[in-house]
Structure formats: structure tokens, C-alpha cells
Protein backbone atom coordinates (compact mmCIF):
# COMPACT_ATOMS: atom_id res chain seq x y z
CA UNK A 1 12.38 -17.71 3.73
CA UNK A 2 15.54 -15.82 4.33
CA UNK A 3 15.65 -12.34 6.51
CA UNK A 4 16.07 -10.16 3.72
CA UNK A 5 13.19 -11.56 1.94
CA UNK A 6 11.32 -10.15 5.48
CA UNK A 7 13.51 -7.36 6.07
CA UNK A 8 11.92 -5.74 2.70
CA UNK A 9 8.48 -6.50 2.98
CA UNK A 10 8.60 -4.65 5.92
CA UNK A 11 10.42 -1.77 4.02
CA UNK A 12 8.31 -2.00 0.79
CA UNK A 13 5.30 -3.22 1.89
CA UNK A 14 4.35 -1.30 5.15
CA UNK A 15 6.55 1.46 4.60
CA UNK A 16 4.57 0.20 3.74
CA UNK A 17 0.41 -12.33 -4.82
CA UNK A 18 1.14 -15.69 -8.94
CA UNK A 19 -2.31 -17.32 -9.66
CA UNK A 20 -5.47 -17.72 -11.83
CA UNK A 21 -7.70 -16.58 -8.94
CA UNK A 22 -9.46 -13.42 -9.65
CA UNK A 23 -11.94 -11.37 -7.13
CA UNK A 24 -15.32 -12.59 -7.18
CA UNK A 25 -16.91 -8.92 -8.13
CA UNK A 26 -16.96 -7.22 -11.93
CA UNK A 27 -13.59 -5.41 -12.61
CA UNK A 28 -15.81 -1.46 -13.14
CA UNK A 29 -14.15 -0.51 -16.18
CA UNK A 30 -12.73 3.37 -16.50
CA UNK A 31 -14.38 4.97 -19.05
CA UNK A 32 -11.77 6.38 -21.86
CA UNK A 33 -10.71 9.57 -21.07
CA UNK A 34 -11.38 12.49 -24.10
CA UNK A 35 -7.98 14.29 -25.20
CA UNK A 36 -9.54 17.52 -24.64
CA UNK A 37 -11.13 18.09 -21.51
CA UNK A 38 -13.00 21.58 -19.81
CA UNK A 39 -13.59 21.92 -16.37
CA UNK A 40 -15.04 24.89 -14.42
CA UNK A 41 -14.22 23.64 -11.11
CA UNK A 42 -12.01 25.55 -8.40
CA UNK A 43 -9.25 24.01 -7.19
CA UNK A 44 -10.63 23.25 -3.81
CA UNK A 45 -14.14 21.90 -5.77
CA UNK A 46 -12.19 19.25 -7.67
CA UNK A 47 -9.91 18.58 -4.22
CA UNK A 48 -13.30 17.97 -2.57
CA UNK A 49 -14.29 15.84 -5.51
CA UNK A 50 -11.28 13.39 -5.79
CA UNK A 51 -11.76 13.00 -1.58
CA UNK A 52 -15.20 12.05 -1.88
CA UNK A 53 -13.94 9.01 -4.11
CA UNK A 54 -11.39 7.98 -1.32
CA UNK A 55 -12.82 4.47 0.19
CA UNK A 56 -14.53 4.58 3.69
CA UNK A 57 -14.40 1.55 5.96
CA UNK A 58 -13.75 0.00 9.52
CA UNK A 59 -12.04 -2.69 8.86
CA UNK A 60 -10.69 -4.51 5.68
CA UNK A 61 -9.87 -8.38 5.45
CA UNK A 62 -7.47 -9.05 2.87
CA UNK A 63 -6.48 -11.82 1.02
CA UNK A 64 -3.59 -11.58 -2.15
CA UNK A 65 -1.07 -14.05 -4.17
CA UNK A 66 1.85 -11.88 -4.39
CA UNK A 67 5.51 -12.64 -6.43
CA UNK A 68 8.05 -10.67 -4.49
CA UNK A 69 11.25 -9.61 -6.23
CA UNK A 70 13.81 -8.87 -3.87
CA UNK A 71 17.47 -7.56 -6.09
CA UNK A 72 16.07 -9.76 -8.68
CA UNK A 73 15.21 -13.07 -5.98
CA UNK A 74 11.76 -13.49 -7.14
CA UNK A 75 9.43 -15.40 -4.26
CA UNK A 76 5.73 -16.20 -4.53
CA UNK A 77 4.16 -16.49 -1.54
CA UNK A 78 0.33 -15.60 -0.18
CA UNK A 79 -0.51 -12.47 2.25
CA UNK A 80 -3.49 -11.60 4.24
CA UNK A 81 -3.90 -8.29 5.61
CA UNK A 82 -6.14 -7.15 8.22
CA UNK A 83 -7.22 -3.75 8.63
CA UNK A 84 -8.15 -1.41 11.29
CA UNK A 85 -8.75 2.15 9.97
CA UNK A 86 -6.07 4.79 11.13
CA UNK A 87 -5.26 2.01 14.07
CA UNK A 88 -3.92 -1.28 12.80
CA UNK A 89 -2.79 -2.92 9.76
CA UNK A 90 -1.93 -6.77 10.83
CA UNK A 91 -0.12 -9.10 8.09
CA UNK A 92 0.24 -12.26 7.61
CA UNK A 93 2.90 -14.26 5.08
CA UNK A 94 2.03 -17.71 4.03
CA UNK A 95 4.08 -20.20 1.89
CA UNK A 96 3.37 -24.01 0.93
CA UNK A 97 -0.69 -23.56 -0.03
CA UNK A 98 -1.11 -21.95 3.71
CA UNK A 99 0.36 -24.68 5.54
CA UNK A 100 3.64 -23.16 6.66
CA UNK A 101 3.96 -19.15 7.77
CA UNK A 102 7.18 -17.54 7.78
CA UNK A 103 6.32 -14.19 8.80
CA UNK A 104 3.65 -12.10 10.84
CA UNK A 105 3.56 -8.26 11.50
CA UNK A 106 1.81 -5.70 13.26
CA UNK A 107 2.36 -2.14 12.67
CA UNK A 108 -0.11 0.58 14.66
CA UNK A 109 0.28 4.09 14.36
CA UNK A 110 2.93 4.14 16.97
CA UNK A 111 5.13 0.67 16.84
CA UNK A 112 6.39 -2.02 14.47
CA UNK A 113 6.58 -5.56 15.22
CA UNK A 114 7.17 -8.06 12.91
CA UNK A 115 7.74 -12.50 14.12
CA UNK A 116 10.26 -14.08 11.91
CA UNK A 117 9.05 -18.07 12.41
CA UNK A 118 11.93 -19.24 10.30
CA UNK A 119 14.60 -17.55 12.43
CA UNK A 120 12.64 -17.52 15.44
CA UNK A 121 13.12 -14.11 15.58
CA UNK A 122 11.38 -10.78 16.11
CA UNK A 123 11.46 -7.41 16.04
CA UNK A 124 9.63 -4.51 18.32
CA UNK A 125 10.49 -1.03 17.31
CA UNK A 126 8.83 2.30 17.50
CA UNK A 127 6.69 3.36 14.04
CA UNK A 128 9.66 5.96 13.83
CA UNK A 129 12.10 2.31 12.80
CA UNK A 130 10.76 3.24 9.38
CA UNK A 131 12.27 6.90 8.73
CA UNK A 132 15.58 4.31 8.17
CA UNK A 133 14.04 3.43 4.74
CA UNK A 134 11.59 6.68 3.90
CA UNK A 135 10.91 9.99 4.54
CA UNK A 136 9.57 10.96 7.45
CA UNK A 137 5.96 12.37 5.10
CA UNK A 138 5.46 8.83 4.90
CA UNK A 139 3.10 7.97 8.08
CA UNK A 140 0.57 5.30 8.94
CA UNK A 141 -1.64 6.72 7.50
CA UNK A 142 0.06 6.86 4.15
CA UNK A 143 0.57 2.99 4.50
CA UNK A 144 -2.97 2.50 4.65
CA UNK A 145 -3.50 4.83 1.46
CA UNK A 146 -0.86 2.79 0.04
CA UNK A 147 -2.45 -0.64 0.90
CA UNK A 148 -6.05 0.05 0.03
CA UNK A 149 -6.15 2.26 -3.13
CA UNK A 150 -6.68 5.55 -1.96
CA UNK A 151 -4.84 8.82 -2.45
CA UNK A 152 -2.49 9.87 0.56
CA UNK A 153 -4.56 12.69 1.61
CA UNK A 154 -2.04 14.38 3.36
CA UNK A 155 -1.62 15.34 -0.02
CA UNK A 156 -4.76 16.70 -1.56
CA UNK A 157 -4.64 19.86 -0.08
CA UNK A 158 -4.69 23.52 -1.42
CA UNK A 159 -0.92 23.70 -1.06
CA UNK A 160 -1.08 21.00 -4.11
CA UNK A 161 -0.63 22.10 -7.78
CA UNK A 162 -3.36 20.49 -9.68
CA UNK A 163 -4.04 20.07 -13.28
CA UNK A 164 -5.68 17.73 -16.05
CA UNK A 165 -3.53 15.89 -18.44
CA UNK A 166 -5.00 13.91 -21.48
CA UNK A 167 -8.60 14.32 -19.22
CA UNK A 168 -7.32 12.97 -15.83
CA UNK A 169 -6.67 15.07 -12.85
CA UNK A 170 -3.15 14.94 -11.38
CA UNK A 171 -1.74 16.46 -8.42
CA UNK A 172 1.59 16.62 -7.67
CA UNK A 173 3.70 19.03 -5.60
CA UNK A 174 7.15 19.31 -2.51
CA UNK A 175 6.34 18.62 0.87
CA UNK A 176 9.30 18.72 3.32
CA UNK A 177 12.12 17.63 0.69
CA UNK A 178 9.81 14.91 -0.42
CA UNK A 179 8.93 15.09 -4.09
CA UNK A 180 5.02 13.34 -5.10
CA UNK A 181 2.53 13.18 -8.37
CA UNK A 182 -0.39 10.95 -8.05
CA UNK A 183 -2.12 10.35 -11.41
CA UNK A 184 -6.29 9.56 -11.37
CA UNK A 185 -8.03 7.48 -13.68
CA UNK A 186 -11.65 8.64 -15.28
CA UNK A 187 -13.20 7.06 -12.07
CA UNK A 188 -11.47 9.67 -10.29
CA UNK A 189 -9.64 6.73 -8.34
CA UNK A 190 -5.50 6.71 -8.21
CA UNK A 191 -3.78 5.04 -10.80
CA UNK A 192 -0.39 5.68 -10.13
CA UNK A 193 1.31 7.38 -7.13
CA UNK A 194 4.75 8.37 -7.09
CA UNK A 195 7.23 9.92 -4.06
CA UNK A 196 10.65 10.44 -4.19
CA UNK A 197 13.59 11.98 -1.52
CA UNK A 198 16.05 12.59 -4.15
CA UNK A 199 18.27 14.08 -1.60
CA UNK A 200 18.21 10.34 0.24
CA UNK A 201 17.91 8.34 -3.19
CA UNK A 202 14.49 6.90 -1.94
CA UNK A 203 11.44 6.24 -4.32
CA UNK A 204 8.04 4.86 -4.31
CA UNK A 205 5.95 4.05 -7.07
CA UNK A 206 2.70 2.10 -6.63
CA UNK A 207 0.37 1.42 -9.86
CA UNK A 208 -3.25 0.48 -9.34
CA UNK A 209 -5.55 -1.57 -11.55
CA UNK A 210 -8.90 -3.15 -11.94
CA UNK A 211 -11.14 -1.27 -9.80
CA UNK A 212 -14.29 -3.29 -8.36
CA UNK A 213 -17.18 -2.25 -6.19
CA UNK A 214 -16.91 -2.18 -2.27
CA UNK A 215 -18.53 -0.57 0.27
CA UNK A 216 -20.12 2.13 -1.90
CA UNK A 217 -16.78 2.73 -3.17
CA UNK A 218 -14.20 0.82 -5.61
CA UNK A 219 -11.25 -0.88 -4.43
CA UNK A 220 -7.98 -2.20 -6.61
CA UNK A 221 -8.07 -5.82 -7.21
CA UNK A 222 -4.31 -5.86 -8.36
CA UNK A 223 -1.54 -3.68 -7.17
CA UNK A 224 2.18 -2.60 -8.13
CA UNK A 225 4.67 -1.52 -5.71
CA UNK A 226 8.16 -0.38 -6.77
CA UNK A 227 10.50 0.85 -3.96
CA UNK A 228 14.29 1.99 -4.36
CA UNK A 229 16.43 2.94 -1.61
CA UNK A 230 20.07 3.68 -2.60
CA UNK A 231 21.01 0.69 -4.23
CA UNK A 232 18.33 -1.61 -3.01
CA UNK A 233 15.39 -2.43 -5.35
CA UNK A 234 12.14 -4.23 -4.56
CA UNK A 235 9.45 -4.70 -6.48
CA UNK A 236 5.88 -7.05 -5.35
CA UNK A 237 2.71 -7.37 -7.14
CA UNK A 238 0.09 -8.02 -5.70
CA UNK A 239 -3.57 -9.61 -6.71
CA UNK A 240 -6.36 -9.95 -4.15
CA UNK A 241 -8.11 -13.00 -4.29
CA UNK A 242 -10.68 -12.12 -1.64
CA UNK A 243 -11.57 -8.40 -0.16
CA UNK A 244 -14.20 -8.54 2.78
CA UNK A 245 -15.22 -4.64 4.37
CA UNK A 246 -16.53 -3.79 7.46
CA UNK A 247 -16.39 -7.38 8.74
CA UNK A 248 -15.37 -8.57 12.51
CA UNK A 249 -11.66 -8.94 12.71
CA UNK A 250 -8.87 -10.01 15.30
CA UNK A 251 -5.45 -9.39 15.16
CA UNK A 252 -3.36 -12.32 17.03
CA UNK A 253 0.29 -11.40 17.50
CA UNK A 254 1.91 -13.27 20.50
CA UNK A 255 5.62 -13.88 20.62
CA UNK A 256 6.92 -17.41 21.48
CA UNK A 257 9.17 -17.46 24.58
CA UNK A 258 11.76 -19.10 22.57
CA UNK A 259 12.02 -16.58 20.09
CA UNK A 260 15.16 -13.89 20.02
CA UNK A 261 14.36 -9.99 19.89
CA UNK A 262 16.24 -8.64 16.86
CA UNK A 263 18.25 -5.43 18.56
């Protein structure tokens, strides 16, 4: 798999999968949402609301079929994520049914490293790398948001204007010359979230779908993620084919000898 094909997975998707597989749990359908809707809640009762509907776990084990379109290459490939709440989000990129891995990463809250097997390459740089592709809102944090369905709660805060439109809440608002909306379905679960840095000509959007149950909470089964930076466009979607919470999890990452750090 060529760098750039790695070089923007590690930009798009931890800045941040084409099969018939589905997840083994009911999709929990979103109840239509009325045109008209009233709602006596305060701003900070209907913040409080959409936070209690953001998912709660330990760990997450991840498994999605995901077609990658890189300036219009298009790549299908597997990934499995492993996840470490607010500490460690660990992926790994399989081609060839599983048999052959091209890429690895690990990306903590403080450092990025990422093993390019068909270079025999890798890279080791501070979380901060990232600020070359996004604004510097975006944290690890966000990432995980970004990975696992919820709304970037950085986000939800009183300094957010909030409103309902056609009977979903959205909330959108400035923070530190980055624009963001984030649209909620009728399960009060993000459908849509949307960042931009006009003033760098970087955007984000990220569509969820097909909500199922996990962990007393729902979780996306399929995911969107459009990224634009100056000229460069990527776009993956993803569909998890198996989603395990709160499970034991290890997170190998060792570096052949061989291979060459990427300065």
C-alpha cells in the first residue's frame, strides 16, 4: 500500500470498511422526528440530556471493512481498533483477508506512532504532529468522539448556541477560529458532525448511521468521514463488523530493528 494511502489515514482517520457483513445486534431504529416540536427545557437541561446519551466504556475492540478514497484512489482494506478511554486508541490495517498488514498505529494523548510494514518505515512524533493537518480544538479526546459515535464534548457547553430544527437538537457555535454544528438524531445520538478552519481551508465532516445497543448505550455500526485540507480530499467509510466493550485488551506496537524512522 503506498505512503500516501498511510499518510492520510493518519490525517483523516486519527486526526483522527466493502462487505455483506453486518453487526450481530438489531440496528435501534430513530423514531421519526415531528415537524413541530415544544420543549421546556433550559439550555443547560437539554446539554445535560444529550451528555447523558454519550457512550461510557473502558475499552472498545473494534473490528470494520472500510473503502478508503484517497484524491479519488479508492482502497478496501480491513481495520481493527482498540480502545483505551482518554489513554489509547491502537489501529491496525489489514489487506489480503488478514493475511498481510501494511500498517499499525498508536496514538496516546501525548505521541503518534504509526509502522509502515511495506516501507519498513515508521514514524514517532509528539500528538502536537497533528496541528499540521487540523486545528489545534481537535485533541485526543475529540478522536475518540470521532471514532466511537459520541459528540465532542468539548463542545456541549453553555458557551454553545443550541436549538431544534425539524425536532432534532443541534448545537453549533466558534471556538478558537474553529467553526462546528453537530446535528442529533431522535435518539438524541449524533448524526452528523461538522468542523471547519476556514481561515486554514480544513474541514471535517463525519455522518453516523445505524445505531445498535452497547453497553447501556448505542453505538454506530457504519460511519462516514469526509476530511479536506487545502486541496487534499479523503473520504473512508467505514462498517463495523464486530464491536466488543469493556473487554481485556493489549496493544502490541514494537518496531523492527530494520525499520527506518521517518524524520
Amino acid at each position: 500500500m503506498r505512503r500516501s494511502i498511510l499518510n492520510s489515514l493518519l490525517i483523516a482517520g486519527t486526526v483522527i470498511f466493502v462487505s455483506a457483513c453486518k453487526p450481530k445486534k438489531a440496528i435501534v431504529v430513530a423514531p421519526q422526528a415531528a415537524e413541530e416540536v415544544k420543549t421546556d427545557n433550559t439550555k443547560a437541561e437539554a446539554l445535560a440530556l444529550l451528555n447523558s446519551k454519550q457512550l461510557k466504556f473502558n475499552t472498545l475492540s473494534l473490528k470494520a471493512k472500510a473503502t478508503l478514497d484517497i484524491a479519488g484512489n479508492s482502497n478496501d482494506v480491513t481495520m481493527n481498533f482498540r480502545l483505551k478511554d482518554k489513554e489509547i486508541i491502537w489501529v491496525s490495517i489489514t489487506a489480503l483477508g488478514g493475511a498481510y498488514e501494511p500498517a499499525r498505529a498508536l496514538i496516546t494523548p501525548d505521541s503518534i506512532k504509526v509502522m509502515n510494514r511495506a516501507k519498513g518505515e515508521y514514524l514517532s512524533k509528539p500528538f502536537s504532529y497533528i496541528y499540521n493537518f487540523t486545528n489545534k480544538q481537535v485533541n485526543f479526546n475529540t478522536l475518540q468522539a470521532m471514532l466511537t459515535g459520541n459528540a465532542m464534548g468539548e463542545f456541549l457547553t453553555q458557551d454553545a448556541n443550541l436549538k431544534q430544527e425539524s425536532g432534532v437538537w443541534v448545537v453549533s457555535g466558534s471556538k478558537e477560529g474553529l467553526d462546528y454544528k453537530l446535528l442529533f438524531n431522535t435518539l438524541l445520538k449524533v448524526e452528523e458532525t461538522n468542523l471547519n478552519d476556514a481561515k486554514s481551508g480544513q474541514a471535517l465532516k463525519v455522518m453516523y448511521s445505524d445505531y445498535q445497543n452497547l453497553n447501556e448505550s448505542l453505538f454506530p455500526s457504519s460511519l462516514k468521514i469526509n476530511t479536506l485540507s487545502g486541496m487534499k480530499k479523503v473520504n473512508i467509510d467505514l462498517k463495523f463488523v464486530k464491536i466488543d466493550g469493556n473487554v481485556p485488551l493489549e496493544y502490541p506496537f514494537k518496531v523492527p530493528g530494520t525499520y527506518k524512522l521517518v524524520k
